[in-house]
C-alpha atoms as a PDB file:
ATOM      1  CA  UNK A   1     142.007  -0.788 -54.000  1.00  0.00           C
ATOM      2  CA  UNK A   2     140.961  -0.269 -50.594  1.00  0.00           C
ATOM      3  CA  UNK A   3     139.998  -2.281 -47.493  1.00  0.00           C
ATOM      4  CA  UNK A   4     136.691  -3.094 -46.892  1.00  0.00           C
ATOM      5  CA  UNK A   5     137.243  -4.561 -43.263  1.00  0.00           C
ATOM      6  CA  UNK A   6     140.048  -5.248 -40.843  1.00  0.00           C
ATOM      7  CA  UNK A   7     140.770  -6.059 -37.366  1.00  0.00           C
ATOM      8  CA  UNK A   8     142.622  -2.410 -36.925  1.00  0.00           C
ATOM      9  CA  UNK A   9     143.983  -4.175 -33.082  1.00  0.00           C
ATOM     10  CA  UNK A  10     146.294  -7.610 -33.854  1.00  0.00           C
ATOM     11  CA  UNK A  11     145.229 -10.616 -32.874  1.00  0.00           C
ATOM     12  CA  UNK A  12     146.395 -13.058 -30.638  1.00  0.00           C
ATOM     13  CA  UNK A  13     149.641 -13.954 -32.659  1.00  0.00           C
ATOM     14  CA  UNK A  14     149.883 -10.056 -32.933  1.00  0.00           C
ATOM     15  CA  UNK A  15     148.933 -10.477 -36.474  1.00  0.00           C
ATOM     16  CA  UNK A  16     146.135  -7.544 -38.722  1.00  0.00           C
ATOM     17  CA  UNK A  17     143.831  -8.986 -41.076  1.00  0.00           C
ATOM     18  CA  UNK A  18     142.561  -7.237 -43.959  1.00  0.00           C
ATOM     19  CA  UNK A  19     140.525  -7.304 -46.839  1.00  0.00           C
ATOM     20  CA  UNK A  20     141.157  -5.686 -49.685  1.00  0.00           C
ATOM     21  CA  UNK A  21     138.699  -4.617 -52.341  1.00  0.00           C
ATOM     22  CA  UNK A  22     139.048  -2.979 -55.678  1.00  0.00           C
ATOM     23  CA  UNK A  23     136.587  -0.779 -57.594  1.00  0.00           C
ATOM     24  CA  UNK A  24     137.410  -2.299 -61.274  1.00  0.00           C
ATOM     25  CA  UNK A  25     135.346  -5.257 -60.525  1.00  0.00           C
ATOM     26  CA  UNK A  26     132.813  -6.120 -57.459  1.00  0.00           C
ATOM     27  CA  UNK A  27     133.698  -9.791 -55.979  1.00  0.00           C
ATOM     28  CA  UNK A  28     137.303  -9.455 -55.940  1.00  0.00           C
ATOM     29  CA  UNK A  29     138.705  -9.595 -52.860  1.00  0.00           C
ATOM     30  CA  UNK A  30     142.065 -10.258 -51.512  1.00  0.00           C
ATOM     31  CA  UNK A  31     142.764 -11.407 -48.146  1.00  0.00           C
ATOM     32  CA  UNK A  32     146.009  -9.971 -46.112  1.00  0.00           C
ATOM     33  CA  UNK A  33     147.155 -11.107 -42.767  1.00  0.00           C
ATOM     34  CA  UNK A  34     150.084  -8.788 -41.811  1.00  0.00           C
ATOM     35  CA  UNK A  35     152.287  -8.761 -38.440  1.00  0.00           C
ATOM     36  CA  UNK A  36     152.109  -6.206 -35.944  1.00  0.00           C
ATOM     37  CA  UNK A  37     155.596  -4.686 -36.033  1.00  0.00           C
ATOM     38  CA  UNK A  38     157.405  -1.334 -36.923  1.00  0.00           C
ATOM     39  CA  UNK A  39     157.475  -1.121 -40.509  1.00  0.00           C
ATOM     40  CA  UNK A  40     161.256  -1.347 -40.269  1.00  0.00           C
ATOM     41  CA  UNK A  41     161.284  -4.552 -38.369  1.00  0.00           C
ATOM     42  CA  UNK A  42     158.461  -6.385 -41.139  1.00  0.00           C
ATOM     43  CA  UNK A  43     159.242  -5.040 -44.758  1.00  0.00           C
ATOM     44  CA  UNK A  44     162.183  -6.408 -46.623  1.00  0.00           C
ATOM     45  CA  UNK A  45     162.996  -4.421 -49.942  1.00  0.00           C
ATOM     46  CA  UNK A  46     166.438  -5.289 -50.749  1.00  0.00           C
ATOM     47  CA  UNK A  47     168.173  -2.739 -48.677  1.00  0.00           C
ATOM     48  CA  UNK A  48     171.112  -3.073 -47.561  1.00  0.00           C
ATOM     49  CA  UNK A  49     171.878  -5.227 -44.429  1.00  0.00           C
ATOM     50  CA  UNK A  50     168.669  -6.638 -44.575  1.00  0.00           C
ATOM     51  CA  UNK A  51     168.588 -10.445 -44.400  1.00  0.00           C
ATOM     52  CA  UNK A  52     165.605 -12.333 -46.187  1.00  0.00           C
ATOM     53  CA  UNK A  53     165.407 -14.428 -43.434  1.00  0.00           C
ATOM     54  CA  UNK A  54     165.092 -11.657 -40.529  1.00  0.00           C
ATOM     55  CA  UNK A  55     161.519 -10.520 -41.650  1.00  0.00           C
ATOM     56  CA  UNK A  56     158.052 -12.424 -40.863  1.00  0.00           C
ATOM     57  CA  UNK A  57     156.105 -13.053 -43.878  1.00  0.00           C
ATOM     58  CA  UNK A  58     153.085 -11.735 -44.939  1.00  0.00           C
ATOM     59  CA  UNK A  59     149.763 -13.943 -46.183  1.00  0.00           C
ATOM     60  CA  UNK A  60     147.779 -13.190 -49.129  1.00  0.00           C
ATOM     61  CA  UNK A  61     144.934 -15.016 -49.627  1.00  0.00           C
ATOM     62  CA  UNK A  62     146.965 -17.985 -47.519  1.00  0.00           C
ATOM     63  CA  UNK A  63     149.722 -17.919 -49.423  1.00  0.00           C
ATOM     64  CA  UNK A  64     152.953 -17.015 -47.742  1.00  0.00           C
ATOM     65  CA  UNK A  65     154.776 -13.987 -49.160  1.00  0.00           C
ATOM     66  CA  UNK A  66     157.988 -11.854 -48.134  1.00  0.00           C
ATOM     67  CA  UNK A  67     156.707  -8.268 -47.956  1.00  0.00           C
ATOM     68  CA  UNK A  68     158.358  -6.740 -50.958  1.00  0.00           C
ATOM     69  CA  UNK A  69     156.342  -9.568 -53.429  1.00  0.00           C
ATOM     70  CA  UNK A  70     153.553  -9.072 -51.767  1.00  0.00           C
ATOM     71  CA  UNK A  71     151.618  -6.679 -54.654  1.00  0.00           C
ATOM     72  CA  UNK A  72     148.831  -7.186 -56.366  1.00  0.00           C
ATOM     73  CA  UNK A  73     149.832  -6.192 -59.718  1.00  0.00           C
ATOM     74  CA  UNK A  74     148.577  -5.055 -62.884  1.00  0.00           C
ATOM     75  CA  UNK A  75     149.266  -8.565 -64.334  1.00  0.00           C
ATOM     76  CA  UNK A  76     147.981 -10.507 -61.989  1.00  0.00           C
ATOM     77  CA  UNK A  77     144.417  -8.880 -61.722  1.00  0.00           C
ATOM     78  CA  UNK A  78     143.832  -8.646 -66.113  1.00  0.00           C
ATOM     79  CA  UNK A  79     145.116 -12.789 -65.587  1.00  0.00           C
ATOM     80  CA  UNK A  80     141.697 -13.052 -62.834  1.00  0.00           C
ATOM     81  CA  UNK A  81     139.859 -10.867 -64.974  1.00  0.00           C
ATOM     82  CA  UNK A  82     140.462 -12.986 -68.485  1.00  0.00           C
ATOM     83  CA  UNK A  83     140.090 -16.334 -66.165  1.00  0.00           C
ATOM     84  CA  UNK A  84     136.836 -15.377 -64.788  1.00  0.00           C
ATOM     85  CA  UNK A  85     135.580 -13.948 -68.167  1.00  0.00           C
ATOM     86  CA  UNK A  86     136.703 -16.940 -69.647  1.00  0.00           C
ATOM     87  CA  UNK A  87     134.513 -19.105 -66.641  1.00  0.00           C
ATOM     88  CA  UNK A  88     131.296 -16.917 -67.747  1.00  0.00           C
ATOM     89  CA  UNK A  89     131.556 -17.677 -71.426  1.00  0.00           C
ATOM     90  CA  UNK A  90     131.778 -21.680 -70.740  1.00  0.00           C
ATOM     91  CA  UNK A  91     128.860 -21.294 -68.464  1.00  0.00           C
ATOM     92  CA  UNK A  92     126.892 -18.746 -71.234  1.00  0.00           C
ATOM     93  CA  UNK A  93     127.567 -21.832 -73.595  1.00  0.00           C
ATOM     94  CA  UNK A  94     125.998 -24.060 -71.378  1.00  0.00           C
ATOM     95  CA  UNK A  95     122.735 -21.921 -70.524  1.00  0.00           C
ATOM     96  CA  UNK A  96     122.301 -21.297 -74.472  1.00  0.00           C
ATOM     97  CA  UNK A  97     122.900 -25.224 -75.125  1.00  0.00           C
ATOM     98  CA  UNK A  98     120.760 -25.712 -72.180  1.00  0.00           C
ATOM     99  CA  UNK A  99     117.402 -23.033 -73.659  1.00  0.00           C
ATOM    100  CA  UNK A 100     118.454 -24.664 -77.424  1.00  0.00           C
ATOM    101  CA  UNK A 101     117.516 -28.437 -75.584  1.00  0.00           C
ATOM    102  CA  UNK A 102     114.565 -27.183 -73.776  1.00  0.00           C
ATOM    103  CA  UNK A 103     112.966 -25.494 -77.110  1.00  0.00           C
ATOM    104  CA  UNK A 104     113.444 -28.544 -78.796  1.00  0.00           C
END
């Protein structure tokens, strides 16, 4: 992965915005809006005497995560990859039903 643009000063809200890229497949992109704070102060991980509660959350695409679930895992991109694949051969389908009327 790496980012293919960012606002490297925080916004506003004292907020970065991201977007992340990966080389395994052009088109997928994933959106992160981080805040602007020491990295002690905005990751959770489980340590001791952190609270859950204490730490902003991070947005992925929109969706609200607390930084140690926000990953993109190994998982999660071959479940994109098999959903879009699985998008292109419904839409093959139709273009081949589609040439198969037109001969006709």
């Amino acid at each position: 992965m790496y980012i293919n643009r960012g606002r490297f000063q925080p916004n506003d809200d004292g907020r970065y915005l991201f977007e992340l890229k990966t080389h395994i497949k052009s088109g997928f992109s994933w959106e992160v809006d981080m805040p602007s704070l020491p990295l002690e102060q905005g990751r959770y991980v489980s340590e001791e005497g952190q609270n859950i509660q204490d730490f902003p959350r991070l947005y992925v695409d929109g969706s609200s995560w607390v930084w140690k679930y926000a990953t993109v895992k190994k998982k999660h991109l071959n479940y994109r990859l098999e959903s879009e694949i699985a998008d292109y051969e419904i839409r093959i389908k139709e273009m081949r039903q589609l040439i198969t009327e037109l001969k006709e």
